[in-house]
N, C-alpha and C. Protein backbone atom coordinates (compact mmCIF):
# COMPACT_ATOMS: atom_id res chain seq x y z
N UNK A 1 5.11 -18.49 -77.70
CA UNK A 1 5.51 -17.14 -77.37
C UNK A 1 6.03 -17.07 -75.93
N UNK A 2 5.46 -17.70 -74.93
CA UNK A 2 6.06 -17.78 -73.75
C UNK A 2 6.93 -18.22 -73.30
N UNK A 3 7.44 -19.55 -73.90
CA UNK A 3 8.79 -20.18 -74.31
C UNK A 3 9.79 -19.00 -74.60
N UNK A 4 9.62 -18.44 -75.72
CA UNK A 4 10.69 -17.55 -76.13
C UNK A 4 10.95 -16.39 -75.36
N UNK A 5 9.72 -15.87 -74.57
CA UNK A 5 10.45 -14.69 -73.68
C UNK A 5 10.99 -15.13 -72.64
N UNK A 6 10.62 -16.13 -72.24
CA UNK A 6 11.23 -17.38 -70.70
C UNK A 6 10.99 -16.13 -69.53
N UNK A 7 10.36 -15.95 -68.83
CA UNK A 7 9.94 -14.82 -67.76
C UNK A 7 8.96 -15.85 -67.01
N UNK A 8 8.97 -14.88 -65.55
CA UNK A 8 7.97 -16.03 -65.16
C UNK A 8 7.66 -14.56 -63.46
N UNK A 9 6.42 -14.49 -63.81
CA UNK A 9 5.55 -13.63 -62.63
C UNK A 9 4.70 -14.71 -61.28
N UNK A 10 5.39 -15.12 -61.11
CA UNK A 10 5.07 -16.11 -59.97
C UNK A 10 5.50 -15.65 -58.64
N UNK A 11 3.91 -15.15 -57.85
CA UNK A 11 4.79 -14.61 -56.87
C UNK A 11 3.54 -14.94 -56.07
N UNK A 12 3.57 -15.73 -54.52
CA UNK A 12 3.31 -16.45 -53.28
C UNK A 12 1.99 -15.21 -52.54
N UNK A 13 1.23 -15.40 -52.66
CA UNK A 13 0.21 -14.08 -51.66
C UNK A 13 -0.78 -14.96 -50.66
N UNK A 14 -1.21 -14.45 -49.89
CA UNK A 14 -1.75 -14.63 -48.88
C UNK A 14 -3.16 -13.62 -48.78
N UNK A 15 -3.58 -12.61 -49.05
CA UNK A 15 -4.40 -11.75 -49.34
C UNK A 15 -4.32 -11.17 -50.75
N UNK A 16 -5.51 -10.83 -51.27
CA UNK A 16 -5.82 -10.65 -52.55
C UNK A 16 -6.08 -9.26 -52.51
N UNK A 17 -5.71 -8.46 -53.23
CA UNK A 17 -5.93 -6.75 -53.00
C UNK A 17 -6.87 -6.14 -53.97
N UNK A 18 -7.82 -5.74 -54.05
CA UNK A 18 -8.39 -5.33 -55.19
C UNK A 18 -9.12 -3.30 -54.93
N UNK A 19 -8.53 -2.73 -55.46
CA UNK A 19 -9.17 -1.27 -55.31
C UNK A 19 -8.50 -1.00 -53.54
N UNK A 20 -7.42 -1.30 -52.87
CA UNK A 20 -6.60 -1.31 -52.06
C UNK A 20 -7.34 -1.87 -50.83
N UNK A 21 -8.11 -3.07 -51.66
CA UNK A 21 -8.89 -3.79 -50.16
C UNK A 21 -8.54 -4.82 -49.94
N UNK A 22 -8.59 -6.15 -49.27
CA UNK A 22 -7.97 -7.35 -49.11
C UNK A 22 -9.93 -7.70 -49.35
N UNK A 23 -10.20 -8.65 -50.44
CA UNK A 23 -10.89 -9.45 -51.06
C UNK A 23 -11.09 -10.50 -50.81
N UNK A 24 -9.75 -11.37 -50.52
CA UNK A 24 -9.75 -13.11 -50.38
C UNK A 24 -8.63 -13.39 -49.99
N UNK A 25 -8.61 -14.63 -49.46
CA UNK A 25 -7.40 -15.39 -49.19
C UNK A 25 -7.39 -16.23 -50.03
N UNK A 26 -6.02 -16.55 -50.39
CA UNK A 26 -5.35 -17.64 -51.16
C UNK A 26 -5.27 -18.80 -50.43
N UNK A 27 -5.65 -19.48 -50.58
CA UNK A 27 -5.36 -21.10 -50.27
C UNK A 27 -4.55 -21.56 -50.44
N UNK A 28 -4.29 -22.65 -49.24
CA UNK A 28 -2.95 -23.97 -49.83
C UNK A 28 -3.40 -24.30 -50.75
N UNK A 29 -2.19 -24.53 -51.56
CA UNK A 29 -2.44 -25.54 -52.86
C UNK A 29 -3.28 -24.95 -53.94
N UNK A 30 -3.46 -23.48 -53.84
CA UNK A 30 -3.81 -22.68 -54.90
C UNK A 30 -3.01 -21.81 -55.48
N UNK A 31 -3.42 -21.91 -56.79
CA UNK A 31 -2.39 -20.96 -57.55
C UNK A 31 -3.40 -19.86 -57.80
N UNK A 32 -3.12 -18.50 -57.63
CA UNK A 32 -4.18 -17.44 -57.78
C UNK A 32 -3.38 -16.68 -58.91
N UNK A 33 -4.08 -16.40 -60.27
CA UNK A 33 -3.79 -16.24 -61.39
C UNK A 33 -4.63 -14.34 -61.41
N UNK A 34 -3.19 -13.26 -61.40
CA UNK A 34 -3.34 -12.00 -61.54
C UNK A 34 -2.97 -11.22 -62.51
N UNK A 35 -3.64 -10.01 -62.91
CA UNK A 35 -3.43 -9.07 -64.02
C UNK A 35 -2.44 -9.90 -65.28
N UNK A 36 -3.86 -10.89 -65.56
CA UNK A 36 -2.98 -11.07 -67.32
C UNK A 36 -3.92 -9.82 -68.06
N UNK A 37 -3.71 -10.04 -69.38
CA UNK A 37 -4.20 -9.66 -70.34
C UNK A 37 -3.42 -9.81 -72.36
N UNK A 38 -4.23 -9.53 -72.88
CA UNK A 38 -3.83 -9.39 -74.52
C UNK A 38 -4.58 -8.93 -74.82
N UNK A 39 -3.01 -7.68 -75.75
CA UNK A 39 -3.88 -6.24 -76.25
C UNK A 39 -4.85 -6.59 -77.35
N UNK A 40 -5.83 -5.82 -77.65
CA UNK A 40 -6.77 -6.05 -78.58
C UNK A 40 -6.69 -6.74 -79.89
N UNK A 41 -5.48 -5.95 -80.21
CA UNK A 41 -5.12 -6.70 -81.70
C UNK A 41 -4.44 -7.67 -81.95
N UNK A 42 -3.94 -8.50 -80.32
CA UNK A 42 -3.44 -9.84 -80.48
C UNK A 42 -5.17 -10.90 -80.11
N UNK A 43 -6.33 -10.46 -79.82
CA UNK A 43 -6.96 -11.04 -79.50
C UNK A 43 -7.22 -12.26 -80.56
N UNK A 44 -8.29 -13.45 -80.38
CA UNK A 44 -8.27 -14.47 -81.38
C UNK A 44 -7.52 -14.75 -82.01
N UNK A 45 -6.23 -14.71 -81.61
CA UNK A 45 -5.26 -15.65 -81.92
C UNK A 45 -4.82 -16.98 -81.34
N UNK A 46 -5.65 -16.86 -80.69
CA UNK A 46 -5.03 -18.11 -79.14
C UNK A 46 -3.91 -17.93 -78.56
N UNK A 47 -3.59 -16.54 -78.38
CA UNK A 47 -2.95 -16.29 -77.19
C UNK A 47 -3.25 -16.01 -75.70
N UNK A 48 -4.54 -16.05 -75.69
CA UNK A 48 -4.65 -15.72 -74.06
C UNK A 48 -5.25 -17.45 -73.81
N UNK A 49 -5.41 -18.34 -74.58
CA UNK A 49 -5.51 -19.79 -74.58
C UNK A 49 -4.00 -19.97 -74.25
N UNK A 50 -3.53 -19.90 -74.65
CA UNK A 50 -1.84 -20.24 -74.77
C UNK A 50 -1.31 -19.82 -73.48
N UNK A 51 -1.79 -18.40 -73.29
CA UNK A 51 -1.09 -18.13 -71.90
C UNK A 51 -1.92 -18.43 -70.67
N UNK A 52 -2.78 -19.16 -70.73
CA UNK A 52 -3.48 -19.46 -69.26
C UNK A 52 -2.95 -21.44 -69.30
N UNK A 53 -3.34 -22.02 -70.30
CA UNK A 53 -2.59 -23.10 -70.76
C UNK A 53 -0.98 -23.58 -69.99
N UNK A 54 -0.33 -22.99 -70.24
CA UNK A 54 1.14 -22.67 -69.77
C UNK A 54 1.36 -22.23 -68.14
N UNK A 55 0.39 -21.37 -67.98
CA UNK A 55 0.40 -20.89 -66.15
C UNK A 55 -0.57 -22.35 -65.58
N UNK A 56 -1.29 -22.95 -66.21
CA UNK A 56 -1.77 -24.41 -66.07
C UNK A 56 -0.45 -25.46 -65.11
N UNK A 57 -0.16 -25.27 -66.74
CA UNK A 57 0.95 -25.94 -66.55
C UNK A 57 1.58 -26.57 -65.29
N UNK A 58 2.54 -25.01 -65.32
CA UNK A 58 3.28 -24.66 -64.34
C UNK A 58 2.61 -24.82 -63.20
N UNK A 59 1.55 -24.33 -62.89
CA UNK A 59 0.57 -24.63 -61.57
C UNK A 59 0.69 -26.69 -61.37
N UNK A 60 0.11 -26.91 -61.84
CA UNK A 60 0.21 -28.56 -61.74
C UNK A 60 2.24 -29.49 -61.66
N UNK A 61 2.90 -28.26 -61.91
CA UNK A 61 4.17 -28.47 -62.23
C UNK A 61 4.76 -28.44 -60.86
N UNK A 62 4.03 -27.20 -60.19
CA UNK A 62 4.25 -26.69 -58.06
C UNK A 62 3.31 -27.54 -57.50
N UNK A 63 2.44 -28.47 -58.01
CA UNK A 63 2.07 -29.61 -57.30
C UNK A 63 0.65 -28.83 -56.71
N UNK A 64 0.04 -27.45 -57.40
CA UNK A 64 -1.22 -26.82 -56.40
C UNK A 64 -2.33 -28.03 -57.10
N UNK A 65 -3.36 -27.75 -56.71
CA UNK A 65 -4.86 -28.47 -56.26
C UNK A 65 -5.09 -28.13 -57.62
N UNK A 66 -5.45 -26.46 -57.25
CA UNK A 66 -6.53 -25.75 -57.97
C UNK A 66 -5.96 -24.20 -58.43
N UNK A 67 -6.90 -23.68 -59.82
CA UNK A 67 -6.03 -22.37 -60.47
C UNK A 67 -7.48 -21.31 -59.90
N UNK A 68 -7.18 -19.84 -59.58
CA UNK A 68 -8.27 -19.21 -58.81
C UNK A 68 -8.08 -17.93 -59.79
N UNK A 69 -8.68 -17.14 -60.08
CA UNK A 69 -8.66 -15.68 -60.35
C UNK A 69 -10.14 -15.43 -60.03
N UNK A 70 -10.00 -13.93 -60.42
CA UNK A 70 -11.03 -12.86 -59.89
C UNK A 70 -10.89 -12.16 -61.59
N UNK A 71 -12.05 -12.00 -62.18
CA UNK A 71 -12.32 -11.15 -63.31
C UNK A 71 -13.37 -10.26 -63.30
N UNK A 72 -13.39 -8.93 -63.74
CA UNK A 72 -14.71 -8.18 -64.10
C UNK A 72 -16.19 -8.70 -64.56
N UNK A 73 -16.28 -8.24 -63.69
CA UNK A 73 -17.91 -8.79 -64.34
C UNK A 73 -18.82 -8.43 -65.77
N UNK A 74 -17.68 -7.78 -66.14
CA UNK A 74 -18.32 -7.17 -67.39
C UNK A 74 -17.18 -7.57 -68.53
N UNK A 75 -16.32 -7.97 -68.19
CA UNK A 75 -15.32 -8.76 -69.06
C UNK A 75 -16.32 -10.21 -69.77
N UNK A 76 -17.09 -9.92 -70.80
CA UNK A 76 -17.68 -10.99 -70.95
C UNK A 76 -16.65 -12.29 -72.01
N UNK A 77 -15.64 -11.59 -72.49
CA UNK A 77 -15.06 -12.39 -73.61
C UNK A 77 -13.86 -13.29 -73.10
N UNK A 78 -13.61 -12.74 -71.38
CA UNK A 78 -12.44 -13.52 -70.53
C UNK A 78 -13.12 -14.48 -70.16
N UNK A 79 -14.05 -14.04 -69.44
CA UNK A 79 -15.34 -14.80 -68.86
C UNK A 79 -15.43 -16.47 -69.80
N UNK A 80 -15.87 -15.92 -70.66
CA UNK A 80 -16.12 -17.13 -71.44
C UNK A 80 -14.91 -17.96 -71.98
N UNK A 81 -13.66 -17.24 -72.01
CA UNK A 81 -12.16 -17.94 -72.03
C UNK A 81 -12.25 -18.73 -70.91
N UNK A 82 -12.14 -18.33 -69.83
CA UNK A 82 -12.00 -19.54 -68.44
C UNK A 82 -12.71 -20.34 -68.44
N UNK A 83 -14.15 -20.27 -68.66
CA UNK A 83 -15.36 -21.02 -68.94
C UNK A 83 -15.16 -22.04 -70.08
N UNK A 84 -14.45 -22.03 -70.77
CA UNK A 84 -14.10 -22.50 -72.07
C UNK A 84 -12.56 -23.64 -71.31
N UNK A 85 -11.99 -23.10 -70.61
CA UNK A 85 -11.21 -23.64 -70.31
C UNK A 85 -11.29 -24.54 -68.83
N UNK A 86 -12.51 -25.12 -68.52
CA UNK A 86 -12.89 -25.34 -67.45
C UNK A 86 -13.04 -24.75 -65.87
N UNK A 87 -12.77 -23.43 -65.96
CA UNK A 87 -13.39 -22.73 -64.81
C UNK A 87 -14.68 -22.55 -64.45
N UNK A 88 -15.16 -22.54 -63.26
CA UNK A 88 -16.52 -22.15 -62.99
C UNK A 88 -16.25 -20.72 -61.97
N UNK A 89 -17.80 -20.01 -61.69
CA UNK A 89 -17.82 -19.48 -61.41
C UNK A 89 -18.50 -19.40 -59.83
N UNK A 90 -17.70 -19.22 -58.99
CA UNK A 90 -17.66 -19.52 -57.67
C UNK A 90 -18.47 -18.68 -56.43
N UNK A 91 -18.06 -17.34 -56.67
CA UNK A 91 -18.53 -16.00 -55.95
C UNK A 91 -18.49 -14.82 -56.87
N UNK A 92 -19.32 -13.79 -56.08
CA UNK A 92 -19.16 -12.63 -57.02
C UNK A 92 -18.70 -11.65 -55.72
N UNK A 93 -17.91 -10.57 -55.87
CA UNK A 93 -17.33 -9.69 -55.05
C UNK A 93 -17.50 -8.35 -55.49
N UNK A 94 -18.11 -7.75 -54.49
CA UNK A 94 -18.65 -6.14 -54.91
C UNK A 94 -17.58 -5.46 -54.09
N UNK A 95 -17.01 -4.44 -54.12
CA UNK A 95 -16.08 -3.30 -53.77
C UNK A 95 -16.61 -1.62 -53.71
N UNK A 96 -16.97 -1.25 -52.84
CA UNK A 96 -17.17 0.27 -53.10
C UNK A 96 -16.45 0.92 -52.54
N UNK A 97 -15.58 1.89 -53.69
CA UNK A 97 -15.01 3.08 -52.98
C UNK A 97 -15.17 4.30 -53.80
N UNK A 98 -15.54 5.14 -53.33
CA UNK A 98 -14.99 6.81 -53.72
C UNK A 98 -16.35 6.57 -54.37
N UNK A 99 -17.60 6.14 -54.32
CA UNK A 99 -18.86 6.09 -54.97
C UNK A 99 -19.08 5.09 -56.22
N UNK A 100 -17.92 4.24 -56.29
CA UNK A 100 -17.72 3.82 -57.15
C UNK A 100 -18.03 2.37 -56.67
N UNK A 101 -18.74 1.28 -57.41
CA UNK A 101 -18.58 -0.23 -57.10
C UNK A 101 -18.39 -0.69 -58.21
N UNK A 102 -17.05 -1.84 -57.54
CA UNK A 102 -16.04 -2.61 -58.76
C UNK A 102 -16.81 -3.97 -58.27
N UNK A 103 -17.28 -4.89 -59.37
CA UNK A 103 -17.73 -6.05 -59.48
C UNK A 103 -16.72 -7.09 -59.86
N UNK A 104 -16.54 -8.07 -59.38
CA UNK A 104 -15.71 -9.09 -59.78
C UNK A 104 -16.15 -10.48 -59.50
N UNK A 105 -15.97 -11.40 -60.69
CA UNK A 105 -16.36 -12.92 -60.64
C UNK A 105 -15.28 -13.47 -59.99
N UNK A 106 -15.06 -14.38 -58.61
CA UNK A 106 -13.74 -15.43 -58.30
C UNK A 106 -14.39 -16.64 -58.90
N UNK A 107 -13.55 -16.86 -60.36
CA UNK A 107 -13.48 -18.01 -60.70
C UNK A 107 -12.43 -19.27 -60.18
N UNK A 108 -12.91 -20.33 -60.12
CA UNK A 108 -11.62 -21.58 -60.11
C UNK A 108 -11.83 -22.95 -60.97
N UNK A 109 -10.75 -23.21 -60.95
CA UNK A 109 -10.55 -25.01 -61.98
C UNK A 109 -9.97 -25.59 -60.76
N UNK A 110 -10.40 -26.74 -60.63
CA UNK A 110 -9.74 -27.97 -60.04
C UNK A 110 -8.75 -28.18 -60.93
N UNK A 111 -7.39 -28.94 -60.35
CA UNK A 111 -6.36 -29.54 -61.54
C UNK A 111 -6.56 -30.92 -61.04
């Protein structure tokens, strides 16, 4: 499927923004992997295998180290996709604004 749309969201950051805060820095030689998703009714198909697979890829293709994201902490079914796909889980990052705290796992894979 990614083949056929040929698109490509690859774009260079230096600070990580989450709820309009700066979170983390990106590393040399990291590829920091943002806002994927698949809608519900494409789920268990092996498409969100397919599309982290492929941004793999390509990551090892720009010569980075290592693949990084940040997921919800309550996303338990992504969670276990990265986990499944050799990510671990590194830090956890709390955010409060407006009374509100956003939880997030920074996962990474070595390549």
């Amino acid at each position: 499927m990614v083949k056929k749309l040929k698109f490509s969201f690859i774009k260079i950051l230096k600070n990580l923004l989450k709820a309009k805060r700066v979170i983390g820095i990106v590393r040399e030689g990291e590829f920091y992997i943002s806002n994927i998703a698949v809608y519900p009714e494409f789920r268990g198909m092996g498409l969100g295998t397919e599309l982290m697979l492929h941004i793999e890829k390509n990551a090892i293709k720009k010569k980075n180290k290592s693949l990084s994201l940040d997921v919800e902490v309550q996303n338990e079914d992504a969670i276990n996709l990265y986990k499944k796909l050799g990510f671990k889980i590194i830090s956890d990052i709390k955010i409060l604004k407006l009374r509100e705290t956003f939880k997030f796992y920074r996962m990474i894979k070595n390549l």
